[in-house]
N, C-alpha and C. Protein backbone atom coordinates (compact mmCIF):
# COMPACT_ATOMS: atom_id res chain seq x y z
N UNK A 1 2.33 9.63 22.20
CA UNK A 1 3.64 9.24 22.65
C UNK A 1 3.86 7.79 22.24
N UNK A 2 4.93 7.58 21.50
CA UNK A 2 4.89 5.84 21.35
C UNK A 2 5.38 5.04 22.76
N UNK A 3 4.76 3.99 22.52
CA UNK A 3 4.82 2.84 23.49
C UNK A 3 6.45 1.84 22.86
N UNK A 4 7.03 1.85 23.96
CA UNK A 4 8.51 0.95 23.94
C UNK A 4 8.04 -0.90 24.41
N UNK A 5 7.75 -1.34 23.64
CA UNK A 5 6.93 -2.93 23.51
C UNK A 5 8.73 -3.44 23.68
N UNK A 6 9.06 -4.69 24.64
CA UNK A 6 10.08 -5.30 25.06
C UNK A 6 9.82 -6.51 25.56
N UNK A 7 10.12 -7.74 24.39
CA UNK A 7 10.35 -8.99 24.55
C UNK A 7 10.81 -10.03 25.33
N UNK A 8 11.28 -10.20 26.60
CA UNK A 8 12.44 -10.61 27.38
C UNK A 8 12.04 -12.26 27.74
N UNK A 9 11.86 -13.09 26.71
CA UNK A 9 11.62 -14.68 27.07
C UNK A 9 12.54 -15.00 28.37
N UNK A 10 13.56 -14.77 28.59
CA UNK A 10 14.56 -15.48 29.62
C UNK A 10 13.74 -14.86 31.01
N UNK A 11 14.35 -15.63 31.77
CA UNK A 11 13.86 -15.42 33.36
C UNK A 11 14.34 -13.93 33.75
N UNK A 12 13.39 -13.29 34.64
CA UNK A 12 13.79 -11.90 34.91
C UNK A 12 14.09 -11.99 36.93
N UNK A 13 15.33 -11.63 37.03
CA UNK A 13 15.78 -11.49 38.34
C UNK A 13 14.56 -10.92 39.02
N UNK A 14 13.94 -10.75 40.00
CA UNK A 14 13.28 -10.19 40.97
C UNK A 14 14.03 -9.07 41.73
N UNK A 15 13.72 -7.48 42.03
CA UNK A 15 14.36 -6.88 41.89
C UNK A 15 15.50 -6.00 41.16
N UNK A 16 15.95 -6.79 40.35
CA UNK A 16 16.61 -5.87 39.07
C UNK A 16 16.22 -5.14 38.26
N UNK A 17 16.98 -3.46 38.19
CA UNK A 17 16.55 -2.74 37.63
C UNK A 17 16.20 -3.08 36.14
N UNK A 18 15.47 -2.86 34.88
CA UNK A 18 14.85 -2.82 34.09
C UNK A 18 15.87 -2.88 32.74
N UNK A 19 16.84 -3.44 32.02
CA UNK A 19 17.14 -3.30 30.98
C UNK A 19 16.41 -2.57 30.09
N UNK A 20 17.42 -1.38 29.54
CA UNK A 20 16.86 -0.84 28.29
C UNK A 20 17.31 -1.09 27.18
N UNK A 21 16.86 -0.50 25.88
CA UNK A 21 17.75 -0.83 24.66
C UNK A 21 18.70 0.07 24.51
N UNK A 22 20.07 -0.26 24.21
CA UNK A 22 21.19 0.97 24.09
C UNK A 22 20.66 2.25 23.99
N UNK A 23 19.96 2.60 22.67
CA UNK A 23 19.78 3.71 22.28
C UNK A 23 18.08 4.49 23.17
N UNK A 24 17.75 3.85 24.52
CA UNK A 24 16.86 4.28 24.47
C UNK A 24 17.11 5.69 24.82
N UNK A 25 17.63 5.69 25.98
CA UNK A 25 17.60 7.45 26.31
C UNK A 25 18.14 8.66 25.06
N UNK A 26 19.06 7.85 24.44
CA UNK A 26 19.27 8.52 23.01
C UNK A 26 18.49 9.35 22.08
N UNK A 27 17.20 8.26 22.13
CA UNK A 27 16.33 8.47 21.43
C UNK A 27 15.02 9.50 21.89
N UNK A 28 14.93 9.21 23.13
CA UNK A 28 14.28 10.04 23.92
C UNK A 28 12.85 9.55 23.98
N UNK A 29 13.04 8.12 23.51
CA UNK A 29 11.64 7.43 23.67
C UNK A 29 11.56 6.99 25.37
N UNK A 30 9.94 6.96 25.34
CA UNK A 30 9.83 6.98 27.02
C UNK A 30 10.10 7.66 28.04
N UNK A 31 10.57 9.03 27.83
CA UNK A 31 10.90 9.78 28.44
C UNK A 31 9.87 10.91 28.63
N UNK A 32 8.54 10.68 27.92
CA UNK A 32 8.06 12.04 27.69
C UNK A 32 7.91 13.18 26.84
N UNK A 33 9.04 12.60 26.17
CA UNK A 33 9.58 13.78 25.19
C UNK A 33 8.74 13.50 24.21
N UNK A 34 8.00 14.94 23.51
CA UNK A 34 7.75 14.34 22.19
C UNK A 34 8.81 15.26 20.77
N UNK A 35 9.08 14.94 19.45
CA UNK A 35 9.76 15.21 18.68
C UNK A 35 9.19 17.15 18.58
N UNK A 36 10.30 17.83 18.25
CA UNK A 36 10.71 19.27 18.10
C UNK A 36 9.73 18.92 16.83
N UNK A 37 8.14 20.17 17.01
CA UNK A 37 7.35 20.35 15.85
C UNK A 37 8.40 21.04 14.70
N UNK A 38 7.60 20.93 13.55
CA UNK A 38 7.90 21.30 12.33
C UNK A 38 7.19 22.29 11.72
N UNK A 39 6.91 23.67 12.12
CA UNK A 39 6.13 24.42 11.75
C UNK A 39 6.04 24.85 9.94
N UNK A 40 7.28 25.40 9.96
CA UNK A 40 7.26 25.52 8.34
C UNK A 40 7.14 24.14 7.63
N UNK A 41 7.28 23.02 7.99
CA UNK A 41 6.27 22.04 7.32
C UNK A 41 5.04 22.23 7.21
N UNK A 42 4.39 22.39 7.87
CA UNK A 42 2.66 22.80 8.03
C UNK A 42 2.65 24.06 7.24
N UNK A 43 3.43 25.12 7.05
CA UNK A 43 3.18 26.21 6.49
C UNK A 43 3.09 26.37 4.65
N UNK A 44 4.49 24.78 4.71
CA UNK A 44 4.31 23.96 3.28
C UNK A 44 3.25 23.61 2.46
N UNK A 45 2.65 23.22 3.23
CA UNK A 45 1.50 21.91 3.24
C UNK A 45 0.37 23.13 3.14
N UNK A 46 -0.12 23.96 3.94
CA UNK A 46 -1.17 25.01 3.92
C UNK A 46 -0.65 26.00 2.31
N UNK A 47 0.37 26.54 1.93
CA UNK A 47 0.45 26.85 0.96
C UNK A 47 0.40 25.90 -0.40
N UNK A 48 0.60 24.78 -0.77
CA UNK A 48 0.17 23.71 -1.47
C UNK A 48 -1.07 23.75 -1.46
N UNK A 49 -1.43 23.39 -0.37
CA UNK A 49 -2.93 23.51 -0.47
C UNK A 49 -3.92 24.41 -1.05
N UNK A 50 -3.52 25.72 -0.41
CA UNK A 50 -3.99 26.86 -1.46
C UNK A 50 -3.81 27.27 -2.63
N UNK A 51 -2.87 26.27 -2.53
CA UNK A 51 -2.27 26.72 -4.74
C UNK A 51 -3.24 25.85 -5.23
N UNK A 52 -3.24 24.60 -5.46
CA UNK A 52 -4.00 23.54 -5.32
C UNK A 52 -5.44 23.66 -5.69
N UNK A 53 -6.39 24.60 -4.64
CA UNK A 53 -7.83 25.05 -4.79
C UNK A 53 -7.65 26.41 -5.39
N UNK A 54 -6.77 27.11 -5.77
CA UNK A 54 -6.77 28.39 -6.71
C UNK A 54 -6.37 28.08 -8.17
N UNK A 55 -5.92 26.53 -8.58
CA UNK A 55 -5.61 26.14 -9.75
C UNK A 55 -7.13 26.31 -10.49
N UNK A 56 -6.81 25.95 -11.86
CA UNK A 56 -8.01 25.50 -12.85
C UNK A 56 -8.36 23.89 -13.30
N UNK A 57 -6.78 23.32 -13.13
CA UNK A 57 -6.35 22.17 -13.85
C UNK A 57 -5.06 21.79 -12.92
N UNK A 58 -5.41 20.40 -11.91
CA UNK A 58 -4.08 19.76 -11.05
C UNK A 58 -4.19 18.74 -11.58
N UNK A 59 -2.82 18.29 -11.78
CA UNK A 59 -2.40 16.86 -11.79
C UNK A 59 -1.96 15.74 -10.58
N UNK A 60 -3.00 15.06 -10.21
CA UNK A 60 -2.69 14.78 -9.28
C UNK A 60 -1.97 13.07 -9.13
N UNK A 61 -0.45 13.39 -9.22
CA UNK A 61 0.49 11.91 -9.54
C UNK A 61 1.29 11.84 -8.22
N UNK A 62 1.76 10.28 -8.08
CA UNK A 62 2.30 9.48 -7.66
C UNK A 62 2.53 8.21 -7.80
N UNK A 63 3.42 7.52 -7.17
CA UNK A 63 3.24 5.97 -7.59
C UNK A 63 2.45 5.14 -6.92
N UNK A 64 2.61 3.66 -7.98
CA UNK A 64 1.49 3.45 -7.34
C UNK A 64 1.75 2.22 -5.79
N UNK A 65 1.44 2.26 -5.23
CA UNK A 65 2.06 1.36 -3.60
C UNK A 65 1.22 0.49 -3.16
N UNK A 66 1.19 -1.19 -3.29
CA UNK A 66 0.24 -1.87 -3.20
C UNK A 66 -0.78 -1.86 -3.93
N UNK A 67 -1.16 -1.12 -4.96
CA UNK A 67 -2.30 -0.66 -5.82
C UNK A 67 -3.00 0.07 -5.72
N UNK A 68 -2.50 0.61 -5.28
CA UNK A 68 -3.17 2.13 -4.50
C UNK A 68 -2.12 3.60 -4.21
N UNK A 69 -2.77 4.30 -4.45
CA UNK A 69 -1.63 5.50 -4.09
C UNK A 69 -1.33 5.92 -3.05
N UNK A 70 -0.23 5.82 -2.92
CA UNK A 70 0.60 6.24 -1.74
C UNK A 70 -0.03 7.05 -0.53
N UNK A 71 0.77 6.64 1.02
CA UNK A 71 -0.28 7.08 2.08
C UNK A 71 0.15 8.83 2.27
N UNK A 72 1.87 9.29 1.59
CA UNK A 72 1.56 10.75 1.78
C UNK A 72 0.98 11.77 0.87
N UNK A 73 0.20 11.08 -0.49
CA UNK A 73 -0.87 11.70 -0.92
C UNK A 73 -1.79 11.68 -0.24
N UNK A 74 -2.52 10.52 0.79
CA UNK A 74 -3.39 10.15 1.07
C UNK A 74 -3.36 11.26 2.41
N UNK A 75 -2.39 11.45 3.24
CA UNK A 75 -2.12 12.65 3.90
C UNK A 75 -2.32 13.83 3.27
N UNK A 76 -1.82 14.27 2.34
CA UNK A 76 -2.16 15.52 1.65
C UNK A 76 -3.81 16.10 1.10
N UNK A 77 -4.56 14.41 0.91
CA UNK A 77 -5.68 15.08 0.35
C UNK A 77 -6.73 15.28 1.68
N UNK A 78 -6.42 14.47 2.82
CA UNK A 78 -7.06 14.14 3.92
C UNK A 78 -7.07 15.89 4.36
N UNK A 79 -6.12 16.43 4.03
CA UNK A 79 -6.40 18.43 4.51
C UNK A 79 -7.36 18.93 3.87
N UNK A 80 -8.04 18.15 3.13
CA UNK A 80 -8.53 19.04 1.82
C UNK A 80 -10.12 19.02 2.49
N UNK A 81 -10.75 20.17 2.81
CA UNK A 81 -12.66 19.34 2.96
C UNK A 81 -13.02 18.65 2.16
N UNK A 82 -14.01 18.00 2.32
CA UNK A 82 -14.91 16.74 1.56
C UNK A 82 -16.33 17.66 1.00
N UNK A 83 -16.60 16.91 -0.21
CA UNK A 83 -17.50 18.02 -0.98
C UNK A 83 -17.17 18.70 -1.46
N UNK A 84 -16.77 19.90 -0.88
CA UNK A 84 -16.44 21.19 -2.40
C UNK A 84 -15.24 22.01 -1.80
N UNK A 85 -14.05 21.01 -1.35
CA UNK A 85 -12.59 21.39 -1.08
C UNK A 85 -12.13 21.76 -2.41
N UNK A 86 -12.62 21.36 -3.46
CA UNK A 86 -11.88 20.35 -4.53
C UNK A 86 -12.58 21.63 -5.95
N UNK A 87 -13.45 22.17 -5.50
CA UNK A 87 -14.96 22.61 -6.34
C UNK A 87 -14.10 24.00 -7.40
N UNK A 88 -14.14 23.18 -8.69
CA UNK A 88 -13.60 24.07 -9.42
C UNK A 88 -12.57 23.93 -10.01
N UNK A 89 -11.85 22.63 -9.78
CA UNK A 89 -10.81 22.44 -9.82
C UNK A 89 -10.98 21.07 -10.66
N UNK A 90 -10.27 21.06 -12.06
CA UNK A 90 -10.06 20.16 -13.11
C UNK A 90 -9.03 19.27 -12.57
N UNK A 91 -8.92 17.64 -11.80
CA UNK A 91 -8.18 17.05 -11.43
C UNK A 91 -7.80 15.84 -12.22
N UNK A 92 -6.33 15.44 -12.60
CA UNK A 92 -6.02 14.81 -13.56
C UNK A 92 -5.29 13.52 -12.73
N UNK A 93 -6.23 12.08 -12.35
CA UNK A 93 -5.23 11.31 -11.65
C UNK A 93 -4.14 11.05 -12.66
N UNK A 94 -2.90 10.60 -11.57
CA UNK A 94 -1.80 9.87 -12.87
C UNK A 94 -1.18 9.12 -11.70
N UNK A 95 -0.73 8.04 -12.17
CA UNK A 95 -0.16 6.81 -10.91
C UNK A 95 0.81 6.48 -12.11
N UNK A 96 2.02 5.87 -11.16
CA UNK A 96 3.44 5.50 -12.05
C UNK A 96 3.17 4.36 -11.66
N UNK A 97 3.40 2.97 -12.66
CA UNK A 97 3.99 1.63 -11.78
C UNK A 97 4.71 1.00 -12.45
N UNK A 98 5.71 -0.61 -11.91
CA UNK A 98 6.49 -0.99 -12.60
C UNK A 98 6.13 -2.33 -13.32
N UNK A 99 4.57 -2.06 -13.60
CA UNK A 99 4.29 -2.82 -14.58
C UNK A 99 2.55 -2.56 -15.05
N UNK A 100 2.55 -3.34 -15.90
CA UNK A 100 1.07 -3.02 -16.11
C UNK A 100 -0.24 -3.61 -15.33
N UNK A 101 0.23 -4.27 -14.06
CA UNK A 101 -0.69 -5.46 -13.46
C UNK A 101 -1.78 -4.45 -12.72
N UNK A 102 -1.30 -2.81 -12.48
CA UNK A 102 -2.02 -1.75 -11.62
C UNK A 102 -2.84 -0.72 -12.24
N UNK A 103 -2.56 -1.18 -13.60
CA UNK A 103 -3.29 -0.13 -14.90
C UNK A 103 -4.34 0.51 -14.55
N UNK A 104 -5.57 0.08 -13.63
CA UNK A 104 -6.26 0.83 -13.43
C UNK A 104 -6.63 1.49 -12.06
N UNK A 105 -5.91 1.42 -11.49
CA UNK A 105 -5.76 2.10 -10.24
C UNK A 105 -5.81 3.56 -10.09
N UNK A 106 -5.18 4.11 -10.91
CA UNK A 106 -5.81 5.68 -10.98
C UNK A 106 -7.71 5.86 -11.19
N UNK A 107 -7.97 5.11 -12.04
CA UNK A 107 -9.21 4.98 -12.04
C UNK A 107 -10.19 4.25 -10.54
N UNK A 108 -9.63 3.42 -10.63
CA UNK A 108 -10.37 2.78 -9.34
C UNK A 108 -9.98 3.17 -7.56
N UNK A 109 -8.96 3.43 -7.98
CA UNK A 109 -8.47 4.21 -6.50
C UNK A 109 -8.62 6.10 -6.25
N UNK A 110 -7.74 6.47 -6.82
CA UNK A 110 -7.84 8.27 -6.78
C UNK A 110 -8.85 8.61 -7.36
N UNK A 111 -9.60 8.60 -8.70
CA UNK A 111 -10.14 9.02 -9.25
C UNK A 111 -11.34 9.59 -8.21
N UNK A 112 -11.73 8.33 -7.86
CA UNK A 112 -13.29 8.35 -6.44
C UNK A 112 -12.67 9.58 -5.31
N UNK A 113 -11.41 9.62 -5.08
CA UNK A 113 -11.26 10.43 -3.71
C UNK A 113 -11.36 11.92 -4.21
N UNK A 114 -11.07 11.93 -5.27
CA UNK A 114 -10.72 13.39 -6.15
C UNK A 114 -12.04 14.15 -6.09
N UNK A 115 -12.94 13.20 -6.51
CA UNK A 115 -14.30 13.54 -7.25
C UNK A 115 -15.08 13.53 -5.40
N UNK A 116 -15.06 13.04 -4.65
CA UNK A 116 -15.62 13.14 -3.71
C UNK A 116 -15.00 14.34 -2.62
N UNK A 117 -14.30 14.79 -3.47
CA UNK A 117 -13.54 16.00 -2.78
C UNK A 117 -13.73 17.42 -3.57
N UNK A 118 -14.77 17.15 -4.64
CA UNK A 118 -15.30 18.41 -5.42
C UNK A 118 -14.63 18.55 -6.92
N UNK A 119 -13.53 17.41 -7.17
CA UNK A 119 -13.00 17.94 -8.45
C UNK A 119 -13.63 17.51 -9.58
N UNK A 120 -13.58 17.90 -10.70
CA UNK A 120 -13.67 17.49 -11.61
C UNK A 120 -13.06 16.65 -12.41
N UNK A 121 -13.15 15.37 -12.72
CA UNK A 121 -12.11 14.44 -13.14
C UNK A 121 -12.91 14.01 -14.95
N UNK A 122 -12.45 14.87 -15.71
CA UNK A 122 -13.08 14.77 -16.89
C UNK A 122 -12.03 14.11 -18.10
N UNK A 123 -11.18 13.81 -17.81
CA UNK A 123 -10.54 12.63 -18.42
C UNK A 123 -10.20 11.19 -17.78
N UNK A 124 -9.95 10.39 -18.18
CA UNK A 124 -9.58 8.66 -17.25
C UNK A 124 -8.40 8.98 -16.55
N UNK A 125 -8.28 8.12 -15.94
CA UNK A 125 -7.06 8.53 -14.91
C UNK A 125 -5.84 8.11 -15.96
N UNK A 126 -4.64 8.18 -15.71
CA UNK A 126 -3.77 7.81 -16.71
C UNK A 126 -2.84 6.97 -15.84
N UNK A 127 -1.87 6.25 -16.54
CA UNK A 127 -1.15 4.97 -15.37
C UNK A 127 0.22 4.78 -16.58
N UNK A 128 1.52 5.48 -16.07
CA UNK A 128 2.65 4.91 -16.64
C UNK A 128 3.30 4.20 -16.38
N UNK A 129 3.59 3.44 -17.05
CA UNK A 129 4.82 2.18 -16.90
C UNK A 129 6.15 2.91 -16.28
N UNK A 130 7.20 2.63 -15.62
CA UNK A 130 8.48 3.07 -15.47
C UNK A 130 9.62 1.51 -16.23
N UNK A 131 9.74 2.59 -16.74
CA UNK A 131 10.93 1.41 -17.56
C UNK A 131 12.42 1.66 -17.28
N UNK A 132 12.72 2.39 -16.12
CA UNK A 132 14.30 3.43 -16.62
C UNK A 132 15.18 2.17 -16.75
């Protein structure tokens, strides 16, 4: 459940009820509530997944974010078991960035998670420039 963190430097009356933020009850924070699950998301994500370990050859791209690939790959591979999730499966990193300062980040970042997840990573990772 998230926590509603509230700043109030000025002096607080003694006895007065509690200021909220406009939108709190709106939002339904603090109330208990937690957000309406997303099942066919998960049902997404479990079929990906199984395409994924029934492939021969994945490409596994995104951009690149801080120098590193992005945290909802990093979600996606985190489903995967460790060791031989991966086993059988020809994995091709590829990271996009908007310059060349991250060039090897497919190599030094994904490449290790791929391979420690059973794939086979038998070419270098590859890293494109975006120029649009």
């Amino acid at each position: 459940m998230p926590a509603v963190v509230e700043h109030r430097p000025h002096r607080v009356r003694h006895g007065a009820a509690p200021r909220r933020h406009p939108g709190h009850d709106r939002l339904g924070v603090g109330r208990g509530e937690e957000p309406d699950p997303q099942p066919d998301a998960d049902d997404a994500v479990d079929t990906a997944l199984e395409r994924v370990r029934a492939s021969a050859v994945t490409v596994f791209a995104c951009p690149t974010y801080k120098g590193t690939y992005t945290g909802l790959l990093k979600l996606f591979l985190d489903r995967i078991p460790g060791g031989d999730g991966l086993a059988g499966v020809v994995a091709a990193p590829l990271m996009l960035g908007a310059g060349p300062d991250h060039a090897l980040a497919p190599d030094l970042t994904l490449r290790p998670v791929l391979f420690t997840l059973g794939a086979t990573c038998a070419l270098p990772g590859l890293y494109l420039i975006d120029s649009a």
